[in-house]
N, C-alpha and C. Protein backbone atom coordinates (compact mmCIF):
# COMPACT_ATOMS: atom_id res chain seq x y z
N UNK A 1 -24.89 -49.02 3.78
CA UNK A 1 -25.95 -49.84 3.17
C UNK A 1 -27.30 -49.45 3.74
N UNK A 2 -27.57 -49.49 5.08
CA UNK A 2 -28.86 -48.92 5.72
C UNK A 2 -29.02 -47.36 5.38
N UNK A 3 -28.46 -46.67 5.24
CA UNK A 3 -28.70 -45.37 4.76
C UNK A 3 -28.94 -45.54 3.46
N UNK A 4 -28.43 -46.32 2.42
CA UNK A 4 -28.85 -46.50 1.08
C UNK A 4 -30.56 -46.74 1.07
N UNK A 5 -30.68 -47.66 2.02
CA UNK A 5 -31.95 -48.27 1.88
C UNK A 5 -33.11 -47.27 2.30
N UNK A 6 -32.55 -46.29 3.49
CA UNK A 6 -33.72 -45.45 4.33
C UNK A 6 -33.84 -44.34 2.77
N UNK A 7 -32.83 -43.88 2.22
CA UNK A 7 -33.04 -43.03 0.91
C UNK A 7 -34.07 -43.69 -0.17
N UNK A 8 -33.79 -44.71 -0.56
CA UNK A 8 -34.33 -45.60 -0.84
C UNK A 8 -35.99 -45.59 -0.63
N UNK A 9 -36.15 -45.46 0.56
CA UNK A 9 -37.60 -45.41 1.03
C UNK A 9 -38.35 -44.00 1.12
N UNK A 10 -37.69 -43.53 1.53
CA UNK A 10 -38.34 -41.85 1.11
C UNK A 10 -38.54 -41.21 -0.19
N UNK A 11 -37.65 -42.02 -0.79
CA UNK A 11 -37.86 -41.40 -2.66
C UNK A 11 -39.45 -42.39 -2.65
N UNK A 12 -39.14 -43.71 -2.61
CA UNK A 12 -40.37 -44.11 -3.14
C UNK A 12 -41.74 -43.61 -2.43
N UNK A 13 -41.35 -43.15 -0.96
CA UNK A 13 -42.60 -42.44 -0.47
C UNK A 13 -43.04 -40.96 -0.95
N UNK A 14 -41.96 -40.47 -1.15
CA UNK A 14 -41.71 -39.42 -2.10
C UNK A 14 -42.68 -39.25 -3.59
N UNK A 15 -42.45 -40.34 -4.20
CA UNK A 15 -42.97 -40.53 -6.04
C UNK A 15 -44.48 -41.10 -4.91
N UNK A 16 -44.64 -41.91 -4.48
CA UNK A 16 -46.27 -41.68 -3.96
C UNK A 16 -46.92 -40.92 -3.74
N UNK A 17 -46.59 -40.01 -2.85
CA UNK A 17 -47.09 -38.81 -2.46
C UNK A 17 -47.61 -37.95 -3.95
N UNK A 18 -46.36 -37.88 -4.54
CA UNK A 18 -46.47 -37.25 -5.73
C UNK A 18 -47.44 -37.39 -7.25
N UNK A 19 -47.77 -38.71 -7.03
CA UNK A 19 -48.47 -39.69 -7.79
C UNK A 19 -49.85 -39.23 -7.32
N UNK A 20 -49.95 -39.14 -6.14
CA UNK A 20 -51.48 -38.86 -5.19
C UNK A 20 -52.02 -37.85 -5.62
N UNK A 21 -50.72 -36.59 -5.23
CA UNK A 21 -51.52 -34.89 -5.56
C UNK A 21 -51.66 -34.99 -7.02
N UNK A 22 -51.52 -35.54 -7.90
CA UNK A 22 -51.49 -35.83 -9.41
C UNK A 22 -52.69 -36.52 -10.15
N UNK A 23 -53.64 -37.02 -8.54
CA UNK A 23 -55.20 -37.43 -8.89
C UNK A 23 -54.75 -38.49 -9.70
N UNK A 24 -53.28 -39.56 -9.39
CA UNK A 24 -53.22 -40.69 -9.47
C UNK A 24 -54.48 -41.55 -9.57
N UNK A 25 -54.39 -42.83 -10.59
CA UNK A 25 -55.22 -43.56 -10.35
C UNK A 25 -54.98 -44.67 -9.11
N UNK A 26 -55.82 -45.23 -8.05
CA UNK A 26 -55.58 -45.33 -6.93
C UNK A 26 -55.58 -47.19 -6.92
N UNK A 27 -54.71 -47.76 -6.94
CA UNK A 27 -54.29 -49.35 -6.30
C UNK A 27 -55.03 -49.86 -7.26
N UNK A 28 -55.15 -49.81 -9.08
CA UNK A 28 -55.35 -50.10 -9.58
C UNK A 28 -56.94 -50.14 -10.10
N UNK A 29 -57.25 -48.98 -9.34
CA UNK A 29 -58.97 -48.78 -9.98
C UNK A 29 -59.31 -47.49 -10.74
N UNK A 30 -60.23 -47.42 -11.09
CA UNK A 30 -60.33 -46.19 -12.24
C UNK A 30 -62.12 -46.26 -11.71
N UNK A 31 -62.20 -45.06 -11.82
CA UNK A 31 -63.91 -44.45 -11.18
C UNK A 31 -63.96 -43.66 -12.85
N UNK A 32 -65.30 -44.41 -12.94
CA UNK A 32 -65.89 -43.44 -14.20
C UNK A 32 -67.23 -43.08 -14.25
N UNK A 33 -68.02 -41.91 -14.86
CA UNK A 33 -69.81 -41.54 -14.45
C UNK A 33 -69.91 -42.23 -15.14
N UNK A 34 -70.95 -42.79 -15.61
CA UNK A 34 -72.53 -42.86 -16.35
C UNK A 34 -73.59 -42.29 -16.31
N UNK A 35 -74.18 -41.76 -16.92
CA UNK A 35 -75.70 -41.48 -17.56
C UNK A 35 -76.46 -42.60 -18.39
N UNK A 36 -77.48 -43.36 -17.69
CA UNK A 36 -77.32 -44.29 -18.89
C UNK A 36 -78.61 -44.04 -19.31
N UNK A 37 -79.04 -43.34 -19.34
CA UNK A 37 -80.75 -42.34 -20.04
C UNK A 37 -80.55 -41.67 -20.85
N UNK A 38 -78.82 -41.00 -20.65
CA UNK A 38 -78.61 -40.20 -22.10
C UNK A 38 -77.43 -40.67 -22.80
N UNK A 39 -76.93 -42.08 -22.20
CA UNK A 39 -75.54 -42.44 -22.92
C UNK A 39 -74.77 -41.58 -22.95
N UNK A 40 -73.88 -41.07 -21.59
CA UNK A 40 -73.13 -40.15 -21.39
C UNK A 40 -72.17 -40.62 -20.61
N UNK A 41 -70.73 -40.79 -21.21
CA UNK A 41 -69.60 -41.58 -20.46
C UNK A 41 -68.80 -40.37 -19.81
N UNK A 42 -68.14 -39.89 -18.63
CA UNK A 42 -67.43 -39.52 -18.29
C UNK A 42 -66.19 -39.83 -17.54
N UNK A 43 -65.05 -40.11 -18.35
CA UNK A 43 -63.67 -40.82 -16.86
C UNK A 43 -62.69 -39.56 -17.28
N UNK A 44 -62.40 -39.06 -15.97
CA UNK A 44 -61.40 -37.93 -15.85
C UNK A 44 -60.27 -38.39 -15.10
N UNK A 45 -59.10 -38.47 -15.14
CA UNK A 45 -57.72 -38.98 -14.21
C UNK A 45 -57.88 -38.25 -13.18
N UNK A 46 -58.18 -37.02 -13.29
CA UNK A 46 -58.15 -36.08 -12.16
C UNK A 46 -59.09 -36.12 -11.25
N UNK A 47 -59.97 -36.83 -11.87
CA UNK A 47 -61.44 -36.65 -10.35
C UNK A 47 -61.47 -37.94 -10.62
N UNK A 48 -60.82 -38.94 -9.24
CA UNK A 48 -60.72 -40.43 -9.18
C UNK A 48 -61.66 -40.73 -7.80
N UNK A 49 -62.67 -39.79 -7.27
CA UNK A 49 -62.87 -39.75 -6.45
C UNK A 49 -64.70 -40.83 -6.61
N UNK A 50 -64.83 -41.55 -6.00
CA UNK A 50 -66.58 -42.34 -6.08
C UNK A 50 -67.20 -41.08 -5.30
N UNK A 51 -67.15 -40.68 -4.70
CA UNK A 51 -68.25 -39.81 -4.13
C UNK A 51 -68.51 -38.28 -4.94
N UNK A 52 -67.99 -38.30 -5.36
CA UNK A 52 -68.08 -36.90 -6.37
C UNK A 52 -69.69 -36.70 -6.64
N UNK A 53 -69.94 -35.63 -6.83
CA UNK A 53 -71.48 -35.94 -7.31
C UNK A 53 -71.41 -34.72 -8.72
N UNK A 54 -71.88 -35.77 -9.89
CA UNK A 54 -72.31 -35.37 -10.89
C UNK A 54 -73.85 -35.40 -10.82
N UNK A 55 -74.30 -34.55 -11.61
CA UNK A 55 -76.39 -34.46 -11.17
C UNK A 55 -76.12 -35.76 -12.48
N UNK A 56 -77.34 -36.66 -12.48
CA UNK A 56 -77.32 -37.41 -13.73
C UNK A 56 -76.70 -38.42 -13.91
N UNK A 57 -75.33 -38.81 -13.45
CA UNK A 57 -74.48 -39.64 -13.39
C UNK A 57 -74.71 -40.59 -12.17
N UNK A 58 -74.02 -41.59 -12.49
CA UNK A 58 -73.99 -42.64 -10.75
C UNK A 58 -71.71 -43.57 -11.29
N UNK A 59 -71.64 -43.14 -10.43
CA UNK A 59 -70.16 -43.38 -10.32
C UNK A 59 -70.15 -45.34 -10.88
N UNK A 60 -69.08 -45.37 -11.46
CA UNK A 60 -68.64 -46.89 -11.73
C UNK A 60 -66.93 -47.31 -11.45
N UNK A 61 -67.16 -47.85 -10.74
CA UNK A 61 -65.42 -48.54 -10.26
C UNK A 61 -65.06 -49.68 -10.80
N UNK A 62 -64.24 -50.01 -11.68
CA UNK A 62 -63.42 -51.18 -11.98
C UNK A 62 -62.38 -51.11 -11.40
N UNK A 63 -62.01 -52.26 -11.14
CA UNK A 63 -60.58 -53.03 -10.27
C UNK A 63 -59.57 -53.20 -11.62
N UNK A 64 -59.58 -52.56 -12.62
CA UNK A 64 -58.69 -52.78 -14.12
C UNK A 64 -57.36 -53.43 -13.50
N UNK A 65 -56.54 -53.46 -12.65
CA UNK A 65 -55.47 -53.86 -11.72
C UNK A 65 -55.80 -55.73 -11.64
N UNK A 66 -57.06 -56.16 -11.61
CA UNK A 66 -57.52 -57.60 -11.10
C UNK A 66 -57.70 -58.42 -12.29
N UNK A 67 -57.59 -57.44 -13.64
CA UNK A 67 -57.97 -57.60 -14.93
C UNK A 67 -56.52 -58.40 -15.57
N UNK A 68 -55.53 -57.96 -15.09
CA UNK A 68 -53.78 -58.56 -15.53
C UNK A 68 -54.24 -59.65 -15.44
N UNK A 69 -53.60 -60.65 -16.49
CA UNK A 69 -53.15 -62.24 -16.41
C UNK A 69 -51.66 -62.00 -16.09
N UNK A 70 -51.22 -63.16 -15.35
CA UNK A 70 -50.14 -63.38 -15.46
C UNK A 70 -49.96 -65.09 -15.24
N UNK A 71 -48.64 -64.68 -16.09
CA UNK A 71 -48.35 -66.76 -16.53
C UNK A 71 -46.77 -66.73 -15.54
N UNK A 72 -46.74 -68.11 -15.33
CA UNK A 72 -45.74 -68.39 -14.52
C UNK A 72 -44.30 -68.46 -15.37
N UNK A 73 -43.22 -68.05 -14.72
CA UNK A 73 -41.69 -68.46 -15.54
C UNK A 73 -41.20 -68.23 -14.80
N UNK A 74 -40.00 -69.97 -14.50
CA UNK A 74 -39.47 -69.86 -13.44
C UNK A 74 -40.28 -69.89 -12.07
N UNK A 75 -39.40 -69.27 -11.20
CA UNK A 75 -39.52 -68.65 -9.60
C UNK A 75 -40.39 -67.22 -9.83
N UNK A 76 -40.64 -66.70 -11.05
CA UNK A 76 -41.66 -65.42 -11.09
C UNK A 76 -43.15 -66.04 -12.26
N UNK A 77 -43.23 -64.45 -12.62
CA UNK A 77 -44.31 -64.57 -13.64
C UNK A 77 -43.95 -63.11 -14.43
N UNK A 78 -44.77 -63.49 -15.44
CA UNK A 78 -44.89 -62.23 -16.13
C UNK A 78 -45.81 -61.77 -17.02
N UNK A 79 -46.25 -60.90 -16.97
CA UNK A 79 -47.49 -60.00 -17.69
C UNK A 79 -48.25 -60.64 -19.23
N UNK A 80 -48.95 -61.17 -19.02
CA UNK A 80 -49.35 -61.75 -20.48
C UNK A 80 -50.66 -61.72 -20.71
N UNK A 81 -50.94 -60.35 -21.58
CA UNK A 81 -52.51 -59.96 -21.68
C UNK A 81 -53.34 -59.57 -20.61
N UNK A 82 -54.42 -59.35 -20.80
CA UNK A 82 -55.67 -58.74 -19.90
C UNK A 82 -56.72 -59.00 -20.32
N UNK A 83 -57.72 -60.00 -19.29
CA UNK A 83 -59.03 -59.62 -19.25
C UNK A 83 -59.46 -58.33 -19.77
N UNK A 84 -61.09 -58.42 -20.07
CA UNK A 84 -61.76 -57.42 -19.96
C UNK A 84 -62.75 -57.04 -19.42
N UNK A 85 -63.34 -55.70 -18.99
CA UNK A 85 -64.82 -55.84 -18.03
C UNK A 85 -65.51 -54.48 -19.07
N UNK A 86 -66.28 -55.00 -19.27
CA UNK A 86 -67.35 -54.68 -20.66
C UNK A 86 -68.70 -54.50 -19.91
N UNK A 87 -69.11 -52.80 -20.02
CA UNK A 87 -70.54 -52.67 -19.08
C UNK A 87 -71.31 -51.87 -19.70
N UNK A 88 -72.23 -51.58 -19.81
CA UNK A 88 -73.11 -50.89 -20.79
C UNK A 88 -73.07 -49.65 -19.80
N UNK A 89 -73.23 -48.12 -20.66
CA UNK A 89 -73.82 -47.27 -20.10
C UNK A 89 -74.66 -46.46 -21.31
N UNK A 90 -75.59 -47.19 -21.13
CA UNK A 90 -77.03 -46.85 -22.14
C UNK A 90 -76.52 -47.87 -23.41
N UNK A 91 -76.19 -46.74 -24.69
CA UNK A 91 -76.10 -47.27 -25.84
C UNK A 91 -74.64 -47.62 -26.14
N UNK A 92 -73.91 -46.97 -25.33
CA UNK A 92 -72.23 -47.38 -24.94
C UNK A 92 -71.84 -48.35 -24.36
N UNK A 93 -70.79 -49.38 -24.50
CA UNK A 93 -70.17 -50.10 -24.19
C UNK A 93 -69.07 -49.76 -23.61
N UNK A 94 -68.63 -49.94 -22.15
CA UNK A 94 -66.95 -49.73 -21.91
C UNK A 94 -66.36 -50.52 -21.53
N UNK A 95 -65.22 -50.47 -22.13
CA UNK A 95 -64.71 -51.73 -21.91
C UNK A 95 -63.06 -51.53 -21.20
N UNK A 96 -63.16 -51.67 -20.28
CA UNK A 96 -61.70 -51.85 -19.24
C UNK A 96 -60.89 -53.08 -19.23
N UNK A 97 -59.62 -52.49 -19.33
CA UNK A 97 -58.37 -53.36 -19.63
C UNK A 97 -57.09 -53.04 -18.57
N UNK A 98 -56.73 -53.86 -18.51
CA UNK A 98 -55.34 -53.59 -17.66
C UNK A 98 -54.14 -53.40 -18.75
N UNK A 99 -53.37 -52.39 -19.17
CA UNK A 99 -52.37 -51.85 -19.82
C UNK A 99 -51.02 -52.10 -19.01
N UNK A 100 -49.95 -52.20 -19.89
CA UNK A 100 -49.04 -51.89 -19.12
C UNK A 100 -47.79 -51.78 -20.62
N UNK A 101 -46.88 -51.69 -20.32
CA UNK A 101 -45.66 -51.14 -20.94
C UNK A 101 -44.40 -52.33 -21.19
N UNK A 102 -44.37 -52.30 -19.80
CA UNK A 102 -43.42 -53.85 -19.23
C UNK A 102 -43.57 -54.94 -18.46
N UNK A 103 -43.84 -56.07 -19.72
CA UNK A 103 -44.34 -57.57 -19.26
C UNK A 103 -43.43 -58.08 -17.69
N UNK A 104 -42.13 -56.87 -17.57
CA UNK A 104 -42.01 -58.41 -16.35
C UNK A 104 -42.30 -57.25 -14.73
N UNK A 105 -43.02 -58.42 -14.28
CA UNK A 105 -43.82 -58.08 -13.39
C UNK A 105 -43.36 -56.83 -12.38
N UNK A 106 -41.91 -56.97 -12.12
CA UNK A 106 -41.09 -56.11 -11.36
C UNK A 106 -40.67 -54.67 -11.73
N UNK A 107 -41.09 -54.25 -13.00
CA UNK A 107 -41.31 -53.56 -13.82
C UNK A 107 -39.87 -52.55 -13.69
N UNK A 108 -39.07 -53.62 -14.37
CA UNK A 108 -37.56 -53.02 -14.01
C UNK A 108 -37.12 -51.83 -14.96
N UNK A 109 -37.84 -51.19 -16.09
CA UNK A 109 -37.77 -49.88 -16.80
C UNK A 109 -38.73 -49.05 -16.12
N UNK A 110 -39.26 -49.20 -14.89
CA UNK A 110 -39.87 -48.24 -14.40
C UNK A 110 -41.13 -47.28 -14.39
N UNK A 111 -41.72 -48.11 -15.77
CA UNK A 111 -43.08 -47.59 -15.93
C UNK A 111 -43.75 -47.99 -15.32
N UNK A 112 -45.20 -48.29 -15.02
CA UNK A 112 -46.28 -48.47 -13.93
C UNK A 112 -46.98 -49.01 -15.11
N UNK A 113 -48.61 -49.66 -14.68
CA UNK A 113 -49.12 -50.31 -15.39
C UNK A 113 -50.64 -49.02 -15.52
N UNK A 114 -51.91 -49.17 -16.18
CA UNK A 114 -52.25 -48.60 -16.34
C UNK A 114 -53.58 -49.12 -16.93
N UNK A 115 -54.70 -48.10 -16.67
CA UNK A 115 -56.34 -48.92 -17.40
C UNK A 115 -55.90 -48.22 -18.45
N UNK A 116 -56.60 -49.49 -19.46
CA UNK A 116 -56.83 -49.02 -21.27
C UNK A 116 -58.42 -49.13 -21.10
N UNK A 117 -58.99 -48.37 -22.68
CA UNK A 117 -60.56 -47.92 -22.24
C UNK A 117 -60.97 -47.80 -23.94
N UNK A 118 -61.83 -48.37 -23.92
CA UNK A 118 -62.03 -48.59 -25.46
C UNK A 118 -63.83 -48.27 -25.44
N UNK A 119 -64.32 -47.77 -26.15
CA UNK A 119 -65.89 -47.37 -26.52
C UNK A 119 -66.19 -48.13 -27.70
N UNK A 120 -67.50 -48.36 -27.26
CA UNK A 120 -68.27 -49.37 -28.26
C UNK A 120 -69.92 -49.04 -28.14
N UNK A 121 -70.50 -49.08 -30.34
CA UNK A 121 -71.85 -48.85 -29.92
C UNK A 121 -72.04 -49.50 -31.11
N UNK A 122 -73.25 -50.50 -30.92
CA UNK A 122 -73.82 -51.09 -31.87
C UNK A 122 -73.08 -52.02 -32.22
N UNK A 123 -71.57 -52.44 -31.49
CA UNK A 123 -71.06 -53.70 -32.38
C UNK A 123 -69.62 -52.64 -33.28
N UNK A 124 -69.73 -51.86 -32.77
CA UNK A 124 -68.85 -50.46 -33.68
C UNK A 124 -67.86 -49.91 -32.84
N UNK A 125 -66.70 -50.04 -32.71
CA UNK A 125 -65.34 -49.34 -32.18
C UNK A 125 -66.02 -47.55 -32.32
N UNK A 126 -66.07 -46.90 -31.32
CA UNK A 126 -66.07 -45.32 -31.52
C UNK A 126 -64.89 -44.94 -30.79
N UNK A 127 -64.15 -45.43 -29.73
CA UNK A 127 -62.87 -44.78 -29.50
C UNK A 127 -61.91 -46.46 -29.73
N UNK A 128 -61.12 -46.26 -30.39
CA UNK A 128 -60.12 -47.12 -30.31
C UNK A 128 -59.51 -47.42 -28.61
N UNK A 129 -58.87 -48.40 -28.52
CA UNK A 129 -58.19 -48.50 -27.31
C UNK A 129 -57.23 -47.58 -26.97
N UNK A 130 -57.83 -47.21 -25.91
CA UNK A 130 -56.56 -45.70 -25.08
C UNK A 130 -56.30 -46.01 -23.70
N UNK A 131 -55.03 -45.64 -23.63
CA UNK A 131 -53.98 -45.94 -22.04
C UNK A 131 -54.74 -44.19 -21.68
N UNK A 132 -54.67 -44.71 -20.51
CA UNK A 132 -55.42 -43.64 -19.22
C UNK A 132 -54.32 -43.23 -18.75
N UNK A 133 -53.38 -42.11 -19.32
CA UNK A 133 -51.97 -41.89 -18.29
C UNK A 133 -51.71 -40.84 -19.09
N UNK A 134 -50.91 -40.03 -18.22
CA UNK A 134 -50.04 -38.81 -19.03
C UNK A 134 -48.80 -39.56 -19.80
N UNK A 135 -48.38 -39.58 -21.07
CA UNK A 135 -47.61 -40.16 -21.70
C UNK A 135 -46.75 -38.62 -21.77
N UNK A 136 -45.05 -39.38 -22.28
CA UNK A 136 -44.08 -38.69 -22.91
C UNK A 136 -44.08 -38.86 -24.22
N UNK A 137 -43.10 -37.54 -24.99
CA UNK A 137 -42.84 -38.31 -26.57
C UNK A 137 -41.59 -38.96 -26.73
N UNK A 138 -40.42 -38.63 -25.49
CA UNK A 138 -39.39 -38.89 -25.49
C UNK A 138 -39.44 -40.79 -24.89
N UNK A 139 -40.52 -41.14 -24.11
CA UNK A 139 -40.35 -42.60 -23.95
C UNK A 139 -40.53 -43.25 -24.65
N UNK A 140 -39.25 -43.98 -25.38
CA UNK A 140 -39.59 -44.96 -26.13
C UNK A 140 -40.30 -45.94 -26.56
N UNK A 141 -40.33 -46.76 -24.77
CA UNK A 141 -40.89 -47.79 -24.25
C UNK A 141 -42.40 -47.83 -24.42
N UNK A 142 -42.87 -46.48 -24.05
CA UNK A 142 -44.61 -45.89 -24.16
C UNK A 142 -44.54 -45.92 -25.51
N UNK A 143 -44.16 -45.47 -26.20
CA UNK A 143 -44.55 -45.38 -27.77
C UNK A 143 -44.28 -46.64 -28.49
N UNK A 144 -43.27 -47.19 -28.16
CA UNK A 144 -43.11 -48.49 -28.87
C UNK A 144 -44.01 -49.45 -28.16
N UNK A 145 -44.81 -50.04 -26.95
CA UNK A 145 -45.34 -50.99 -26.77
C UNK A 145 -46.42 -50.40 -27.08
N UNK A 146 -47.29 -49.22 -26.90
CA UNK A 146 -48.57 -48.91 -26.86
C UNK A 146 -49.14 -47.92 -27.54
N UNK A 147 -48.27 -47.32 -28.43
CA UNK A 147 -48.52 -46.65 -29.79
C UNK A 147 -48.12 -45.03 -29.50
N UNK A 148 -48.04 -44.81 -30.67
CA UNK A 148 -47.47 -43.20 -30.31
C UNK A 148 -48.58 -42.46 -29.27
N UNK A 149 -47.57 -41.31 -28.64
CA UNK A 149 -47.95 -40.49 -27.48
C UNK A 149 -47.97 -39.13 -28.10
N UNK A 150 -49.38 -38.19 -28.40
CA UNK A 150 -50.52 -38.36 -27.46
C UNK A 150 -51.19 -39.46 -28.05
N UNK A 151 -51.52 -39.99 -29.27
CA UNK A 151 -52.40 -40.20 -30.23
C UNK A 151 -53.18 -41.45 -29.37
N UNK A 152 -52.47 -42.17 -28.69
CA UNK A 152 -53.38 -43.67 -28.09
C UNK A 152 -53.09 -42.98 -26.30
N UNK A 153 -52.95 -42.27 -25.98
CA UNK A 153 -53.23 -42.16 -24.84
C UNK A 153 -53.89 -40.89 -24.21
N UNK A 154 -54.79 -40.78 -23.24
CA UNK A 154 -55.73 -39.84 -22.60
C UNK A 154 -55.80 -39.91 -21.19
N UNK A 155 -56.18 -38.25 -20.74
CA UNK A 155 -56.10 -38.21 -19.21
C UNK A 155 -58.14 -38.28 -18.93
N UNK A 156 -58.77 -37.69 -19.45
CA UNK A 156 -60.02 -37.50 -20.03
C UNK A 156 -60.67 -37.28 -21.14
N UNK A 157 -61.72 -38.76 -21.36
CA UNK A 157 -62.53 -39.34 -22.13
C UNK A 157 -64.26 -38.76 -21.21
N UNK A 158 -64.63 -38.12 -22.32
CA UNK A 158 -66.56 -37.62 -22.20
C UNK A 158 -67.41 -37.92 -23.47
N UNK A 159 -68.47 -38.67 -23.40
CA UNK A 159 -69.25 -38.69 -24.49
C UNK A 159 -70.46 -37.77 -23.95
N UNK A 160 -71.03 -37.43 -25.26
CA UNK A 160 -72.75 -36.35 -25.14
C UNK A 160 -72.81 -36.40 -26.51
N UNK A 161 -74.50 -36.37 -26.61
CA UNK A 161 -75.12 -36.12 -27.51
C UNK A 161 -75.50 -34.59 -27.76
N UNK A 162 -75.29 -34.38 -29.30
CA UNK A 162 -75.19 -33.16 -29.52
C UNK A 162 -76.80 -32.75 -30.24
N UNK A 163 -76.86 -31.19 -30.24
CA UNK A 163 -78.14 -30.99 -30.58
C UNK A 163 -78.71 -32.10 -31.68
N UNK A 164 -78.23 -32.15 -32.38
CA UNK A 164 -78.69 -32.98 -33.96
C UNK A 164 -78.25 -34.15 -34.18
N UNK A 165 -78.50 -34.76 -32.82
CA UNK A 165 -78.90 -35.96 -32.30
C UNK A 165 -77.40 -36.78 -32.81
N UNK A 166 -76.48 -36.27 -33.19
CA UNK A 166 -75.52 -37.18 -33.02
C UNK A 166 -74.53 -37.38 -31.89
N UNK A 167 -73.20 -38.17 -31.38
CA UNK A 167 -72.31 -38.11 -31.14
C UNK A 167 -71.21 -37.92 -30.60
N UNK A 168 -70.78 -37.47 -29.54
CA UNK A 168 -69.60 -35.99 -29.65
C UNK A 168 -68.90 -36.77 -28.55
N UNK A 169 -67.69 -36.89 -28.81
CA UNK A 169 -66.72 -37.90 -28.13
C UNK A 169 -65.20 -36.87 -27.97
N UNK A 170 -65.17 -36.41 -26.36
CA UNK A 170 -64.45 -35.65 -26.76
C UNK A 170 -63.34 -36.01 -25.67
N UNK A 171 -61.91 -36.08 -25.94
CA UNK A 171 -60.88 -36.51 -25.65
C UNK A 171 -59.22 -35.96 -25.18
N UNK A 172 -59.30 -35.49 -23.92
CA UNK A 172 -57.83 -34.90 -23.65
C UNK A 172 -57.07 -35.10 -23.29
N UNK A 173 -55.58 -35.06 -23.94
CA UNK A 173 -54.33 -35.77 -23.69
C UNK A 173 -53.68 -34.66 -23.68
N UNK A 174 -53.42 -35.20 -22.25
CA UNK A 174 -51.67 -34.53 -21.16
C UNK A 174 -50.46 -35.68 -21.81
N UNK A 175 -49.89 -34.96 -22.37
CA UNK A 175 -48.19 -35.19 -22.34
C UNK A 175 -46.97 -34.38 -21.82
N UNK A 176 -45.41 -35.41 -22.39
CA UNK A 176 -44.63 -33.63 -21.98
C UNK A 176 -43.98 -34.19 -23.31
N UNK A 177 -43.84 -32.96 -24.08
CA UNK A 177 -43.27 -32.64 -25.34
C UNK A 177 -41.38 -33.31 -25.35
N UNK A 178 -40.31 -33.34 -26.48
CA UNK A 178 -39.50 -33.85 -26.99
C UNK A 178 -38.65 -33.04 -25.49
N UNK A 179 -38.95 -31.79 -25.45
CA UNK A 179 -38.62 -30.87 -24.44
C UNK A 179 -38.75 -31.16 -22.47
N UNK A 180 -39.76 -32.26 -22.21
CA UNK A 180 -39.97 -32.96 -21.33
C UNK A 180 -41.05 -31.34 -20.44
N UNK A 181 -41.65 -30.56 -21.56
CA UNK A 181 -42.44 -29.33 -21.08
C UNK A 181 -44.18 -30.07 -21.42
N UNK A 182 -44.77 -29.74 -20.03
CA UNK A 182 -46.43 -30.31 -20.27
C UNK A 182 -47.28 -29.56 -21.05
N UNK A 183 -47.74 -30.07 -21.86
CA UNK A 183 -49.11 -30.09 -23.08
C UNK A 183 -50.07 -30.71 -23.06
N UNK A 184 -51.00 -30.17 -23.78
CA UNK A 184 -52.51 -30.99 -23.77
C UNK A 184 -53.19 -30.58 -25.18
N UNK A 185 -53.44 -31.72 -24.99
CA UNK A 185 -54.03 -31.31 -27.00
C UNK A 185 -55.61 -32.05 -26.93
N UNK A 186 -56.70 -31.57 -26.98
CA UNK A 186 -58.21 -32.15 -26.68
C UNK A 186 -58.81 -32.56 -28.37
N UNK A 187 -59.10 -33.88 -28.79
CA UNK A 187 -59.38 -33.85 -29.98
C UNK A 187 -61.30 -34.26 -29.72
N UNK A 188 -61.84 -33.96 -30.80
CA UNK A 188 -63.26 -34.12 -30.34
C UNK A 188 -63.26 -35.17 -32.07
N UNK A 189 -64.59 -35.99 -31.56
CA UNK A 189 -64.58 -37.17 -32.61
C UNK A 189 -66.38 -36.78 -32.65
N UNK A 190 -67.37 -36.68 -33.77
CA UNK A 190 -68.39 -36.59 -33.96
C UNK A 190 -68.47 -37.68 -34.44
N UNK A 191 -69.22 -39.16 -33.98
CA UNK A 191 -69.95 -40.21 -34.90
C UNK A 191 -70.97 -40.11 -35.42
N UNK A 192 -71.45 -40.15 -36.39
CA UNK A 192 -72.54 -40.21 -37.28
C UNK A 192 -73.93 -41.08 -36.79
């Protein structure tokens, strides 16, 4: 039984570690730039770091993790919706959410929870709501609670304005294919 348990503990120190070199998002916060002179959003999974220095930018940290509701049942609780934290950067709106997959808190299918990130200008959806995570196509669970994988989920979200003054919203999603082999497919969105 104690040897079950010490295994036990090294796997999970194990998937941490692993989670870390992976530019994990860290105890439930997500670091994203701003520009807010040129309305320029940048959140990358991979650079979770506040001190980074972008020229132009000034770093923004949400606690998306502090954002979970949870309602009581029983001797536990369980996952029911999310706050939101809604901040301007210039003419952009972002809006941070706490995501997750599986309402009960103990998260006994094994997924993790996750920031969702939605763009807004003028009162106008420009990115629909997207989970911040490398998704599978083979998880059910990801595709059935939070919409097909890649299409609603991203590792890096960048907005810029393009010469001719519009737009340019550009978006890359890490998955692993039916094959469980890693891909990335970058779609770019021009708003008018």
């Amino acid at each position: 039984m104690r040897a079950t348990k010490t295994v036990q503990l090294l796997w999970l120190l194990l998937v941490a570690l692993a989670a870390q070199a992976e530019g994990a998002i860290d105890q439930g916060k997500l670091v994203y730039f701003c520009d807010q002179a040129h309305s320029r959003v940048s959140i990358d999974l991979d650079k979770q770091v506040s001190s980074m220095a972008m020229p132009g930018y000034a770093p923004v940290t949400v606690n998306w993790g502090d954002l979970l509701i949870l309602k009581p049942a029983g001797n536990s609780s369980y996952k029911d919706g999310s706050k939101v934290d809604a901040r301007r950067c210039g003419q952009i709106e972002v809006r941070i959410e706490s995501g997750y997959v599986n309402p009960d808190i103990n998260g006994q299918s094994g997924a993790e929870d996750f920031p969702v990130v939605e763009l807004r200008m003028a009162d106008r959806t420009i990115l629909p709501r997207t989970s911040l995570q490398v998704c599978s196509l083979s998880d059910r669970m990801e595709n059935y609670f939070f919409g097909p994988c890649p299409d609603n989920w991203a590792n890096e979200i960048k907005t810029e304005e393009r010469a001719d003054g519009r737009l340019q919203i550009t978006v890359v999603r890490k998955f692993s294919d039916a094959n469980d082999q890693a891909k990335q497919r970058t779609d770019i969105v021009i708003i008018k």
